[in-house]
C-alpha atoms as a PDB file:
ATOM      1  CA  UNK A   1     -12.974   4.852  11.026  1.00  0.00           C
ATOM      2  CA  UNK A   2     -10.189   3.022  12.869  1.00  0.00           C
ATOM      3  CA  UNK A   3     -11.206  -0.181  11.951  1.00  0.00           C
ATOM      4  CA  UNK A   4     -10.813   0.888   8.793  1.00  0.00           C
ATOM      5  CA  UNK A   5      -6.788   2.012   9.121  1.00  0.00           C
ATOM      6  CA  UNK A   6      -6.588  -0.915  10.619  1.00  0.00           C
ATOM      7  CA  UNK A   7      -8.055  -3.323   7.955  1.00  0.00           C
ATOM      8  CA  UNK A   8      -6.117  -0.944   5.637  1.00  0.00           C
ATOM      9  CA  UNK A   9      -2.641  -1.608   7.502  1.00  0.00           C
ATOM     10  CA  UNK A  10      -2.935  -4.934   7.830  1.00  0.00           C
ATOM     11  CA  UNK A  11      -3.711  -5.241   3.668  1.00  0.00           C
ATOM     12  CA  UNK A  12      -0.996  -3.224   3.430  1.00  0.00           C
ATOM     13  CA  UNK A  13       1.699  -5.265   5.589  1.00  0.00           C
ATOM     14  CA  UNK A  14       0.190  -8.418   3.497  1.00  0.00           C
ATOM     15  CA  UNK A  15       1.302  -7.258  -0.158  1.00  0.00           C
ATOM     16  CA  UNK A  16       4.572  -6.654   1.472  1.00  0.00           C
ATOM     17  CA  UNK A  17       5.181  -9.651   2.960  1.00  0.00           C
ATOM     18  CA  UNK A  18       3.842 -11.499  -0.263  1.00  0.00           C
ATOM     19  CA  UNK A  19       5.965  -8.921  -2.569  1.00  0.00           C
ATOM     20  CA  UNK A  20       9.125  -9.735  -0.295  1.00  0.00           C
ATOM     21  CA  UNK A  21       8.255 -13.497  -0.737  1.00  0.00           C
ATOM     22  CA  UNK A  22       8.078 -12.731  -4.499  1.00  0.00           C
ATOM     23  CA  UNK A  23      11.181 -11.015  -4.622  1.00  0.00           C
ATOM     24  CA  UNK A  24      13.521 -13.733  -2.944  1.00  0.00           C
ATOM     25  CA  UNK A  25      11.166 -16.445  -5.142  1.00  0.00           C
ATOM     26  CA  UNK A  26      12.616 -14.283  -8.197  1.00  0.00           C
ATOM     27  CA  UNK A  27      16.238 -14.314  -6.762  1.00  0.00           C
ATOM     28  CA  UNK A  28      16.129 -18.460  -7.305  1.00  0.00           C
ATOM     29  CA  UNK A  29      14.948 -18.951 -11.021  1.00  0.00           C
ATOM     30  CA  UNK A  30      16.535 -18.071 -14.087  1.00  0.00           C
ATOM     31  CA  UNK A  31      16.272 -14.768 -15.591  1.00  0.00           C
ATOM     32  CA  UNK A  32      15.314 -15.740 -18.950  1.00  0.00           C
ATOM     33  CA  UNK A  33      12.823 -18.221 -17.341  1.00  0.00           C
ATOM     34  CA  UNK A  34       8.710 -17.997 -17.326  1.00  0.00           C
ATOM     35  CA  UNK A  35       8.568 -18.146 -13.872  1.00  0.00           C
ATOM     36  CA  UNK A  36      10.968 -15.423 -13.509  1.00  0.00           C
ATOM     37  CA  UNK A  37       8.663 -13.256 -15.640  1.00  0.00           C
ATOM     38  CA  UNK A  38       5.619 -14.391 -13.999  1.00  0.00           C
ATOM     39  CA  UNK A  39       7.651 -13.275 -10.420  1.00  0.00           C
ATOM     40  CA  UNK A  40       8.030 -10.065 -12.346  1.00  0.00           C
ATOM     41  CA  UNK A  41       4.898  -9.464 -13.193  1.00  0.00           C
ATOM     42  CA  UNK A  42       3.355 -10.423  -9.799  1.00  0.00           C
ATOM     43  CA  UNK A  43       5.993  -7.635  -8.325  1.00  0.00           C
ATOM     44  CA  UNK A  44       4.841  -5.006  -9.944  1.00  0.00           C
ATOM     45  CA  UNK A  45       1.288  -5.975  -9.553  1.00  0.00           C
ATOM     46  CA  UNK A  46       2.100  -5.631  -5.884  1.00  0.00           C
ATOM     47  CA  UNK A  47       3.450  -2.379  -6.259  1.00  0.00           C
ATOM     48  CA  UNK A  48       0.523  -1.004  -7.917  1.00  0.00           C
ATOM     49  CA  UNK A  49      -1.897  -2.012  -5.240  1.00  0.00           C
ATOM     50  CA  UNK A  50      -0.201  -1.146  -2.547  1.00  0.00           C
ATOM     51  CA  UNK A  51       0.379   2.350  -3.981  1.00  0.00           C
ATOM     52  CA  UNK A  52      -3.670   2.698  -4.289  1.00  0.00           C
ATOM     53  CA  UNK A  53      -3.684   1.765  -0.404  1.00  0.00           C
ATOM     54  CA  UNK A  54      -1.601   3.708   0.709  1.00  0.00           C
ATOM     55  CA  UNK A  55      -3.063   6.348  -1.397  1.00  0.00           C
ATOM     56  CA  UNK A  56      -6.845   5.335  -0.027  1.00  0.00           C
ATOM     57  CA  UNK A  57      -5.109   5.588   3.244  1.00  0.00           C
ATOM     58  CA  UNK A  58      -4.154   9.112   3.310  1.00  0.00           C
ATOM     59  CA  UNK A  59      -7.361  10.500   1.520  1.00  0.00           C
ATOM     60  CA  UNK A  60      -9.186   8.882   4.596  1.00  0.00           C
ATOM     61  CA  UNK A  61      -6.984  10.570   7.184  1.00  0.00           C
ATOM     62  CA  UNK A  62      -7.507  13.928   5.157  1.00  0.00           C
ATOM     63  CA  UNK A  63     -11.458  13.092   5.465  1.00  0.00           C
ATOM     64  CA  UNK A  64     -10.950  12.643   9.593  1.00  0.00           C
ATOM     65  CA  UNK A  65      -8.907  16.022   9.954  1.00  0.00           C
ATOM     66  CA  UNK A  66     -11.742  17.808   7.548  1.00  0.00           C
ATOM     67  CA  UNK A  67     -14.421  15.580   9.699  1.00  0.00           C
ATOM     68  CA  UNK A  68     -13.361  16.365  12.874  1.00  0.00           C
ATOM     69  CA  UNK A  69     -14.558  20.545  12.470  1.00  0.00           C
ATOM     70  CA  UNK A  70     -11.285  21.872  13.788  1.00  0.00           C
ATOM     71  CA  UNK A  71      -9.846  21.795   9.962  1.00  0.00           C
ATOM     72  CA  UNK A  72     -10.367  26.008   9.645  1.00  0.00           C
ATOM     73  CA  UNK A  73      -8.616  26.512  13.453  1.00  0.00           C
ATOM     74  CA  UNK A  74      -5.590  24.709  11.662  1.00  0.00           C
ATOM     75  CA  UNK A  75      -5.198  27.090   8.933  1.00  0.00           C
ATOM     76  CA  UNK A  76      -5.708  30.110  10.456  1.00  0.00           C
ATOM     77  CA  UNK A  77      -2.708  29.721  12.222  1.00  0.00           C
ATOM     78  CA  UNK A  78      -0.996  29.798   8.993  1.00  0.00           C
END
């Protein structure tokens, strides 16, 4: 399962860095310009996939903690 956070991290640092990259592209083009709607689109695009990572991430670390047997000793502390 780590390899899997860790294929998951590093697809997640890569829509950053090409959201970022979008973002300053944006900052350079006029605002009433194609590309600058294109940029605009592509930025939210980003957004939405990297929400359903990070979203695929945590519902895989909530499998390990149920996996791993010990998920009833953590709730009968409670």
């Amino acid at each position: 399962m780590k390899s899997t956070s860790s294929v998951a991290d590093r697809g997640i640092e890569g829509i950053l860095e090409l959201s970022a990259d979008a973002q300053i592209r944006r900052r350079e083009v006029a605002r009433d310009s194609a590309t600058f709607h294109h940029l605009t689109g592509a930025i939210t695009a980003y957004g939405k996939t990297l929400a359903l990572l990070t979203a695929m991430q945590q519902r895989e670390e909530l499998y390990l903690v149920i996996g791993q047997g010990d998920f009833s000793e953590r709730f009968a502390a409670i």
